[in-house]
Protein backbone atom coordinates (compact mmCIF):
# COMPACT_ATOMS: atom_id res chain seq x y z
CA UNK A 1 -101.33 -224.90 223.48
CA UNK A 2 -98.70 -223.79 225.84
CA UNK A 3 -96.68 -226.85 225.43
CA UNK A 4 -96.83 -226.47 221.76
CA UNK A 5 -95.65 -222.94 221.61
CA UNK A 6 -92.77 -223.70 224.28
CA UNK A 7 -91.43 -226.62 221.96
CA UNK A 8 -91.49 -224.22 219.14
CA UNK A 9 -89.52 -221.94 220.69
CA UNK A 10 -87.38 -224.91 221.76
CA UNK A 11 -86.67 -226.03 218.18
CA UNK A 12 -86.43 -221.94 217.11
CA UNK A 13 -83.74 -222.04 219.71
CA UNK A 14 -81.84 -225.02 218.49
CA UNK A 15 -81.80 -223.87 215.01
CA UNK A 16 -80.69 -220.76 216.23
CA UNK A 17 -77.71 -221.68 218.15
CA UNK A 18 -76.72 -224.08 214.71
CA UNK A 19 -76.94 -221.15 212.52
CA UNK A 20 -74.96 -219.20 214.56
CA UNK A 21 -72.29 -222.45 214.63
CA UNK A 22 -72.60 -222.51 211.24
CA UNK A 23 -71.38 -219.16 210.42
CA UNK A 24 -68.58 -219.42 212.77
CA UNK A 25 -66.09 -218.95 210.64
CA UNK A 26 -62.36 -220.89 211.42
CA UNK A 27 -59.49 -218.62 212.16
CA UNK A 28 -61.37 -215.31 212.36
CA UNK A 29 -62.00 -213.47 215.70
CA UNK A 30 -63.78 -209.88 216.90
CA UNK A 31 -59.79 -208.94 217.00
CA UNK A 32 -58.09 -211.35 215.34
CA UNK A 33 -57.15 -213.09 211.99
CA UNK A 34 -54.84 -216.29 212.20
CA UNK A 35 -52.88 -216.65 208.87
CA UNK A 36 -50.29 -219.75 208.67
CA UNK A 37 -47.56 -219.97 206.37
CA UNK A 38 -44.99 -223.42 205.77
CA UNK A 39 -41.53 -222.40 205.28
CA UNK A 40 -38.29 -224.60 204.78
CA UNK A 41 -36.39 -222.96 208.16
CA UNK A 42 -34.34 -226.21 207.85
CA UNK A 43 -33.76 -227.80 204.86
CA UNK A 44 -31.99 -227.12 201.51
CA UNK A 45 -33.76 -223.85 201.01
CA UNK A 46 -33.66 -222.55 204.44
CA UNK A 47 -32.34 -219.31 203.26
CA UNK A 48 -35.08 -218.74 201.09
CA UNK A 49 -37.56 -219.45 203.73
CA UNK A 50 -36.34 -217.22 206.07
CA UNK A 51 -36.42 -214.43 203.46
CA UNK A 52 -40.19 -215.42 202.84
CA UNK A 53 -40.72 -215.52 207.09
CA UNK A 54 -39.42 -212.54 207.60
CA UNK A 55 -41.14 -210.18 204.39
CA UNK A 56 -44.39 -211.72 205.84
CA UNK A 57 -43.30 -210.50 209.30
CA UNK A 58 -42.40 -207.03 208.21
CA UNK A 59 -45.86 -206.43 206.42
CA UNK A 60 -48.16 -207.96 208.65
CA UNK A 61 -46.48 -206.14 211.52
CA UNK A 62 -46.96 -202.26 209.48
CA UNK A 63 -50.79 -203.65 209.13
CA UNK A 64 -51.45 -204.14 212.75
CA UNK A 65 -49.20 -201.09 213.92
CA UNK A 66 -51.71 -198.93 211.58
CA UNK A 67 -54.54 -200.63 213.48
CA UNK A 68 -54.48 -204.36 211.47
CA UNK A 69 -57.74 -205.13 209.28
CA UNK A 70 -61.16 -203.67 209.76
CA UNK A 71 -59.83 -203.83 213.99
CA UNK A 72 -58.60 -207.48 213.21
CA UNK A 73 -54.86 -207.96 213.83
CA UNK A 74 -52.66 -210.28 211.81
CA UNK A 75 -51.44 -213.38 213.95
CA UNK A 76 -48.89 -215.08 211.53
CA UNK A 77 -48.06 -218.45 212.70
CA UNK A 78 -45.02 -220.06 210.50
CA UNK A 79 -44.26 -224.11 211.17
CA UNK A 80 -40.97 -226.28 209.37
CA UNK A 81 -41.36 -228.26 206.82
CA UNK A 82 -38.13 -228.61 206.52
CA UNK A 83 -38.61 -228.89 202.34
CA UNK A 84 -39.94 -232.03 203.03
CA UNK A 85 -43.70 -233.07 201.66
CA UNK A 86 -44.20 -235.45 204.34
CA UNK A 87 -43.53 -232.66 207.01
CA UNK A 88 -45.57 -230.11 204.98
CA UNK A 89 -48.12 -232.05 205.30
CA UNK A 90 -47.75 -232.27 209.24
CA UNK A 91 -47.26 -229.28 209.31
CA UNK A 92 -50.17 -228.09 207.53
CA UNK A 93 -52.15 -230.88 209.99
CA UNK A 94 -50.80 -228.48 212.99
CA UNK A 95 -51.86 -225.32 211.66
CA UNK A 96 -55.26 -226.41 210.26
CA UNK A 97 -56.76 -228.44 212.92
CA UNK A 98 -54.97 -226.98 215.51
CA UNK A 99 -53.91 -223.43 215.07
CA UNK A 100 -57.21 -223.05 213.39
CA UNK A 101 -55.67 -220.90 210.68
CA UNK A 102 -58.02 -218.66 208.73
CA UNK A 103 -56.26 -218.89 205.59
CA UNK A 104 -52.68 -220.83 204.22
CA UNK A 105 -50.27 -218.11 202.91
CA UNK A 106 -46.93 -218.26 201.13
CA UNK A 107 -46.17 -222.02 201.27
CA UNK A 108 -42.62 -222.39 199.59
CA UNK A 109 -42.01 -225.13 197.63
CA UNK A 110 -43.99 -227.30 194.72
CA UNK A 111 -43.89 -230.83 196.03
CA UNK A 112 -45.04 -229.30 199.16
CA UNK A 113 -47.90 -227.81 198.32
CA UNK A 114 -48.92 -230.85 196.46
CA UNK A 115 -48.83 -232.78 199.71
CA UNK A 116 -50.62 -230.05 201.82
CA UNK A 117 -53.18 -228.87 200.00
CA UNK A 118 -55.68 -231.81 200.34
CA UNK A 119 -55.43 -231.37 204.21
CA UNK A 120 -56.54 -227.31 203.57
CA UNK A 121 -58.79 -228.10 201.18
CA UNK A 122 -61.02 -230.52 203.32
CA UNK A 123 -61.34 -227.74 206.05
CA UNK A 124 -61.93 -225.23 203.14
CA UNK A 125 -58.85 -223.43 204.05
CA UNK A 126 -57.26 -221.13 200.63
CA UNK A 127 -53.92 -221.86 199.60
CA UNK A 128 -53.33 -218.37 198.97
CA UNK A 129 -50.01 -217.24 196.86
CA UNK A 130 -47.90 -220.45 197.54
CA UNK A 131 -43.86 -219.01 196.96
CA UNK A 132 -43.64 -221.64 193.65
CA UNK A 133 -44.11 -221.28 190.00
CA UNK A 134 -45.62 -224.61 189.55
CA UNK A 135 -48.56 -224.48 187.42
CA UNK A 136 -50.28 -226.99 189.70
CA UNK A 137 -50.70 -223.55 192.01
CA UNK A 138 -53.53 -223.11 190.37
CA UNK A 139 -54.38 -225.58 187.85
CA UNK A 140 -56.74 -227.93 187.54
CA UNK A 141 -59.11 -224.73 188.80
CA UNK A 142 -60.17 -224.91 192.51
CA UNK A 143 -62.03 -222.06 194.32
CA UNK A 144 -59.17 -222.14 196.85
CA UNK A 145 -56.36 -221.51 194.87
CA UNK A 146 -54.49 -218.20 194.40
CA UNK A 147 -50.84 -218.64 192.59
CA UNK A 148 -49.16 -215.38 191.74
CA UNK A 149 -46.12 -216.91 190.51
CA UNK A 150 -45.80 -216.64 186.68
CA UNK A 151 -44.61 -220.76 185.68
CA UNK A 152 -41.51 -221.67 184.85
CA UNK A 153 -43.27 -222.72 181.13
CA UNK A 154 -44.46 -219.59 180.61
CA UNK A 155 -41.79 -217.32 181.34
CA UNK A 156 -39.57 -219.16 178.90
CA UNK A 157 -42.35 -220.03 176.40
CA UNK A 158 -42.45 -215.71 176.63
CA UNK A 159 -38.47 -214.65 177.11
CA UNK A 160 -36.91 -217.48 175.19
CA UNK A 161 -38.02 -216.82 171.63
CA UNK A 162 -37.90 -213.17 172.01
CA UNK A 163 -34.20 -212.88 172.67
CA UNK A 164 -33.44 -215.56 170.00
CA UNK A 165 -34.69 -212.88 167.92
CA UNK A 166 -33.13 -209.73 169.81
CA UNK A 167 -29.81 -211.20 169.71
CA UNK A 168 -30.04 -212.66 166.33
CA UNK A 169 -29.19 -216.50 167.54
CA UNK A 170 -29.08 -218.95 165.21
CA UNK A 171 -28.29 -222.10 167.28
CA UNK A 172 -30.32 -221.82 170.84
CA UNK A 173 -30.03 -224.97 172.83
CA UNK A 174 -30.91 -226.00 176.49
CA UNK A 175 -29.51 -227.38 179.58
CA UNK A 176 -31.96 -228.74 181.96
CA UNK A 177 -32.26 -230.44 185.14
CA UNK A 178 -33.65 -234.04 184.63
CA UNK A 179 -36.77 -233.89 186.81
CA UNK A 180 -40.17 -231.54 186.83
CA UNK A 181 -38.47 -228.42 186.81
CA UNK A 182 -36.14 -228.90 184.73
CA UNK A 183 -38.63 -230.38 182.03
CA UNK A 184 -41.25 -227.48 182.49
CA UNK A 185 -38.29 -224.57 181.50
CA UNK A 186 -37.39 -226.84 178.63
CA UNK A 187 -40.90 -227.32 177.38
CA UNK A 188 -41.60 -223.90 177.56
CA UNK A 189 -38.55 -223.25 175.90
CA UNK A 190 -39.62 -225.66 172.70
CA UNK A 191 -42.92 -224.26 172.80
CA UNK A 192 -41.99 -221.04 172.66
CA UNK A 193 -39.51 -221.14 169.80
CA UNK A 194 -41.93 -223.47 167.82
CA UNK A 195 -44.17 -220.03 167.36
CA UNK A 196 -41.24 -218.42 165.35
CA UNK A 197 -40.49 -221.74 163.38
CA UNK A 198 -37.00 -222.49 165.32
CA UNK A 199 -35.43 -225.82 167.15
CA UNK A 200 -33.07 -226.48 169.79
CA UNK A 201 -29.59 -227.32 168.46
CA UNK A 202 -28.81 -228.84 171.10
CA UNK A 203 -30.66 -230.07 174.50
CA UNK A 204 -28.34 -231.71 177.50
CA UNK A 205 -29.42 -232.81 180.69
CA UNK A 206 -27.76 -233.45 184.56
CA UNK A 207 -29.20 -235.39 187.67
CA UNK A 208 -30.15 -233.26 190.16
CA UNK A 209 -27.28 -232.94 192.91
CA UNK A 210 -24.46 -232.98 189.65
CA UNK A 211 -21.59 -230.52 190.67
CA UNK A 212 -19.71 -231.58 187.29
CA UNK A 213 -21.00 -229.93 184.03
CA UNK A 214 -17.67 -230.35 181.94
CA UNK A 215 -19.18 -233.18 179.44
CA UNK A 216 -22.51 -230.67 179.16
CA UNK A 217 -20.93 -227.79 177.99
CA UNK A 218 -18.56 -229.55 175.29
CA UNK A 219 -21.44 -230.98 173.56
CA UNK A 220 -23.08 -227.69 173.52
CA UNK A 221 -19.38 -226.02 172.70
CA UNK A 222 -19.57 -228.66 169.79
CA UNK A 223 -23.03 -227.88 168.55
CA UNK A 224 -22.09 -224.03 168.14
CA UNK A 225 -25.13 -223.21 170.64
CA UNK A 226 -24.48 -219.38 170.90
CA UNK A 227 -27.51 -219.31 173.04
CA UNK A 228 -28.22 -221.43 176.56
CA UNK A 229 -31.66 -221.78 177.82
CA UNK A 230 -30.61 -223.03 181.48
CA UNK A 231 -33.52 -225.38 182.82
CA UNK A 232 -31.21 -224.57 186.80
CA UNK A 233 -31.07 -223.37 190.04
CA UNK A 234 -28.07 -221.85 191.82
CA UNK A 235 -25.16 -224.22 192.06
CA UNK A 236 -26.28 -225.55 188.50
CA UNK A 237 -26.52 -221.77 186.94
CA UNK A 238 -23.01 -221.13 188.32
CA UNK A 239 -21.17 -224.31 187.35
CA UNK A 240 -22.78 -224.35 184.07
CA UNK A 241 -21.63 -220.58 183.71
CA UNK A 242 -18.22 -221.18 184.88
CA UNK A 243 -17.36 -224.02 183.22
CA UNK A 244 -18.15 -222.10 179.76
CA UNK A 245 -16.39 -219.17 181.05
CA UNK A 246 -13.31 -220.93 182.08
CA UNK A 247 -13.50 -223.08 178.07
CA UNK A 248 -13.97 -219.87 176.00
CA UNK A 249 -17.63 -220.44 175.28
CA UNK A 250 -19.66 -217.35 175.51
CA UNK A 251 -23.04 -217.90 174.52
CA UNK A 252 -26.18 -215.62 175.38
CA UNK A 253 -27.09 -217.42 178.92
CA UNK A 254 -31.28 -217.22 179.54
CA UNK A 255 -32.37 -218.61 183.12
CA UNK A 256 -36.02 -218.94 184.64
CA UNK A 257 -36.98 -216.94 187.85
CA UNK A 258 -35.34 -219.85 189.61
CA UNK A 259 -31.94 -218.57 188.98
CA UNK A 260 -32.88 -214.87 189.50
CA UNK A 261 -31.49 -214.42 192.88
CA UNK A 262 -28.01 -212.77 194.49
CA UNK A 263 -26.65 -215.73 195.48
CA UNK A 264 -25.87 -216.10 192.00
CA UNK A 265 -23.35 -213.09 191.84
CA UNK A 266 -22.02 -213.08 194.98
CA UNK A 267 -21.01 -216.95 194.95
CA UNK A 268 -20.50 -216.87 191.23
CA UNK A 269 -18.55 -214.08 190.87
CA UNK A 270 -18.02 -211.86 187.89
CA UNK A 271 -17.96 -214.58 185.68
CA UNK A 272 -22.12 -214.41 186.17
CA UNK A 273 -22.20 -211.15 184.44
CA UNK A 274 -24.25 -211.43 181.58
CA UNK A 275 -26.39 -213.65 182.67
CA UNK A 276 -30.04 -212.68 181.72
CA UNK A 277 -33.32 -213.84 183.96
CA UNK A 278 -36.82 -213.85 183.67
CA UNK A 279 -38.44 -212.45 186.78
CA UNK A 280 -41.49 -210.71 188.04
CA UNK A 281 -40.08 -208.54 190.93
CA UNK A 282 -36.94 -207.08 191.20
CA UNK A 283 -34.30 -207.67 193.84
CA UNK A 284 -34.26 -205.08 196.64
CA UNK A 285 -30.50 -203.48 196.83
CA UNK A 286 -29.82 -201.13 199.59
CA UNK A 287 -28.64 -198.45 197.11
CA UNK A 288 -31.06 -198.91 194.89
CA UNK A 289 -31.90 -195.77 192.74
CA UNK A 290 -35.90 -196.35 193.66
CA UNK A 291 -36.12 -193.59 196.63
CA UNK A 292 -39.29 -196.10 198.01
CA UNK A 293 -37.34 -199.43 197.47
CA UNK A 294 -34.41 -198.17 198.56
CA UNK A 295 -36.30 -197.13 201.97
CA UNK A 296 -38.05 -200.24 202.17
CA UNK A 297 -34.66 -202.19 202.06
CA UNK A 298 -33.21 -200.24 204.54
CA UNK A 299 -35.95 -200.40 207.11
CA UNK A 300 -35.94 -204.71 206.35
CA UNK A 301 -32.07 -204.56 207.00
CA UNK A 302 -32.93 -202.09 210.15
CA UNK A 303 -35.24 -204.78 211.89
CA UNK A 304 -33.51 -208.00 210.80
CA UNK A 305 -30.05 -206.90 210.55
CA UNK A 306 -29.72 -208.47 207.08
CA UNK A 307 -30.20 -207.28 203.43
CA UNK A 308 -33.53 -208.09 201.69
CA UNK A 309 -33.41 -210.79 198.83
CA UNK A 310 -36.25 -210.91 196.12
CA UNK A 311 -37.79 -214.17 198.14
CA UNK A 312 -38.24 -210.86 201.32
CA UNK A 313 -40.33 -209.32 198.90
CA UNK A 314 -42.19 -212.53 197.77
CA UNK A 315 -43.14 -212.50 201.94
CA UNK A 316 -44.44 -209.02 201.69
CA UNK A 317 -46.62 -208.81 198.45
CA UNK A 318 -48.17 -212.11 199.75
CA UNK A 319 -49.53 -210.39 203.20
CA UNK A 320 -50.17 -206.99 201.51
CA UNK A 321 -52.69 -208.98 198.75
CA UNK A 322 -54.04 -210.83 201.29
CA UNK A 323 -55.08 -208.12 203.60
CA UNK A 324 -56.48 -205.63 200.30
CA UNK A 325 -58.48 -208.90 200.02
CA UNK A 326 -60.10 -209.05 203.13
CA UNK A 327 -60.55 -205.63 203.55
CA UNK A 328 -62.61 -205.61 200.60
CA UNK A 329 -64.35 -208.73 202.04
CA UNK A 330 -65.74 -206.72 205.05
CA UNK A 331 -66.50 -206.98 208.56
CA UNK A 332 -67.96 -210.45 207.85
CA UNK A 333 -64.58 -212.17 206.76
CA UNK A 334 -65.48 -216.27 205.83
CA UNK A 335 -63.74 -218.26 203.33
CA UNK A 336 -66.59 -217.07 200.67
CA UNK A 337 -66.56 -213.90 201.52
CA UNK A 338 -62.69 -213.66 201.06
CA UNK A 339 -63.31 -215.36 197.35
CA UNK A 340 -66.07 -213.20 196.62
CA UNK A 341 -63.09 -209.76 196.58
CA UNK A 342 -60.36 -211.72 195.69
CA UNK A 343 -62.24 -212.87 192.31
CA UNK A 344 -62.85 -208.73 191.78
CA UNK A 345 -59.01 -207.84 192.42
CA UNK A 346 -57.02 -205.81 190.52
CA UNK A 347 -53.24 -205.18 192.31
CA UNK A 348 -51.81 -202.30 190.30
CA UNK A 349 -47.71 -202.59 189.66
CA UNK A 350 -45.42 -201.63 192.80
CA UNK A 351 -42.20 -200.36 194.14
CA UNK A 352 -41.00 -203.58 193.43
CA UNK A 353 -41.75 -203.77 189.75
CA UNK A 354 -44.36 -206.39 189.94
CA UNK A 355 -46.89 -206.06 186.69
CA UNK A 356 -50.69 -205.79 187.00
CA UNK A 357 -52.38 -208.57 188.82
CA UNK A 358 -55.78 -209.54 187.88
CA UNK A 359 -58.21 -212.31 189.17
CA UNK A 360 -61.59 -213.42 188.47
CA UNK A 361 -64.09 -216.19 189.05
CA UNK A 362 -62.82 -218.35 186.54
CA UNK A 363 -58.76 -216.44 186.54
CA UNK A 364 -57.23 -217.09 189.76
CA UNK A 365 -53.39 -216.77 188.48
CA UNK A 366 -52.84 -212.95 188.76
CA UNK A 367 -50.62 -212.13 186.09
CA UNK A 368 -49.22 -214.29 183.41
CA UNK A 369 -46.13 -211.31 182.55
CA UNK A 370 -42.66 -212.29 182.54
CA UNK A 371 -39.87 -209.48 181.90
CA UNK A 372 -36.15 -210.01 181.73
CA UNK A 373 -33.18 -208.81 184.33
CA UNK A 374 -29.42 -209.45 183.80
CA UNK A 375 -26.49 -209.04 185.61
CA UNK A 376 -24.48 -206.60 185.44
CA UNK A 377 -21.03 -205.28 187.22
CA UNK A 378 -22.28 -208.02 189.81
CA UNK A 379 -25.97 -206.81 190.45
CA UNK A 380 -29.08 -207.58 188.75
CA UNK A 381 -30.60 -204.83 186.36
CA UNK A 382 -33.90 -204.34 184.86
CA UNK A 383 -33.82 -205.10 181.03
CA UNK A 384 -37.06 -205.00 179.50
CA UNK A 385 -40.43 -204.19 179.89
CA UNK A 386 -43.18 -207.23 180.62
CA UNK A 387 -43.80 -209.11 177.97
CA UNK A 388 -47.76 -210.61 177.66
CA UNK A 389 -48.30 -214.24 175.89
């Protein structure tokens, strides 16, 4: 009898100790929570990854100066990827199997995330708010994606036929990059201006890299486009720009969030104003009439000892949702626990401008609102209210 009751307790034991393994949960401490985050620090959008880096550092720090989450401090661990897949996915190797990370946070870049996700996903590690507005972020629907980025479809399927109406164009056409991107603004583009019973006039393409746009804009010049959907970037949105500029063609320009960043005025010069964006948060100047932005840009500039760009904010909405999130998860913070308050989450608008962000069980792209910014006098301004499909 004895012998029977001590190997019950023996297997009571066992099956102890594996329940307890079991609800170990990776990347979670009694006074720690280890987020990771893939930037490019390296590569062709290094600048945009250090923006990203440093928001996340700003917030994260305020959350564990006012005590961190439920006694858990944020430990942000950033690796390279250098805007390379094969290194994101490294990368995302390092900070899975052997950072541990709780959660993947702010990943920049489409191809990227692509390539890293599968090496999350088999740890059941979120990729949570990845800085892209790929609609891969969160379709086909996985548990353990969060995208907060409205696409690149959507914004112009939104924006583009509403200002062929506001501005009364007859003739919209499209320049695009010929690759994913470029594609997904001009689809969205067609789409959009198929609901009021309207076609392109025109449609051009460039190879990504082209620095020469001449040929581009005299075939729209010739078509009488008097508005350009621009399917660019940066170096694109300014040649394209100031090679129309410089032949006396003035149409309404329209870019995606993609070209909605300073870099266009202050390398493009005045010959950007005019130039109309979709976006979903505005950029953070230091004078900015906003008493709270205003103060927030100054404190970023204060610590870093650089201006704020819209990709800084990106950094900083990511860790603020993410710890609302887990401190509605509770002192028990696991991967289901997390995705048990994040499908209940409502993120109300901010200093920043952002709209309402939603998600649910079945919803886990917060908002789908796109609203338009242009610039003007050589600064972005605020246009127009959000706009809902």
């Amino acid at each position: 009898m004895n012998r029977r009751v001590r190997a019950a307790m023996a297997v009571a034991a066992v099956l102890a100790l594996g329940a307890g393994a079991a609800q170990a949960q990776q990347g979670v401490s009694k006074n720690e929570i280890v987020v990771g985050s893939i930037q490019d620090l390296s590569g062709p959008l290094a600048g945009y990854g250090k923006q990203v880096r440093m928001g996340m550092m700003l917030r994260a720090e305020e959350i564990n100066e006012q005590g961190g989450i439920g006694g858990r401090k944020i430990k942000l661990l950033v690796e390279d990827s250098g805007y390379d897949p094969k290194k994101a996915v490294l990368a995302a190797q390092k900070l899975v199997n052997q950072d541990k990370i709780f959660i993947m946070a702010g990943h920049i870049g489409t191809a990227q995330n692509n390539a890293a996700m599968p090496v999350q996903f088999e740890k059941n590690i979120i990729n949570f708010m990845p800085v892209t507005a790929a609609r891969e972020m969160y379709e086909p629907f996985n548990r353990l994606k969060y995208s907060f980025a409205v696409p690149y479809y959507d914004q112009m399927k939104l924006m583009v036929p509403k200002m062929v109406k506001d501005k009364g164009a007859k003739k919209p056409c499209a320049i695009y990059q010929d690759d994913e991107f470029g594609l997904e603004v001009l689809r969205g583009a067609e789409d959009g201006l198929k609901g009021i019973n309207v076609a392109l006039a025109e449609k051009t393409s460039y190879k990504r890299g082209a620095t020469d746009f001449s040929s581009q804009v005299a075939k729209m010049k010739a078509a009488g486009c008097d508005l350009v959907v621009l399917g660019t970037i940066i170096r694109e949105t300014i040649g394209t720009i100031g090679e129309s500029r410089k032949t006396g063609f003035n149409p309404v320009f329209i870019g995606s969030s993609a070209a909605y960043t300073d870099l266009i005025h202050k390398l493009g010069g005045p010959a950007m104003n005019g130039l109309y964006a979709t976006m979903g948060a505005q950029h953070p100047y230091l004078d900015e009439a906003s008493q709270p932005l205003r103060f927030w840009a100054n404190k970023y500039k204060t610590k870093f000892n650089e201006d704020p760009t819209v990709f800084s904010v990106y950094g900083y909405v990511i860790i603020d949702a993410f710890a609302q999130a887990a401190t509605k998860a509770g002192a028990n913070l696991t991967t289901d626990s997390f995705i048990k308050a994040m499908d209940t989450m409502k993120f109300a608008p901010d200093m920043f401008g952002s709209a309402e962000a939603t998600y649910s069980p079945t919803k886990h792209l917060g908002s789908d609102s796109s609203r338009l910014s242009q610039i003007v006098d050589g600064r972005w301004k605020v246009v127009s209210e959000y706009v809902k499909p």
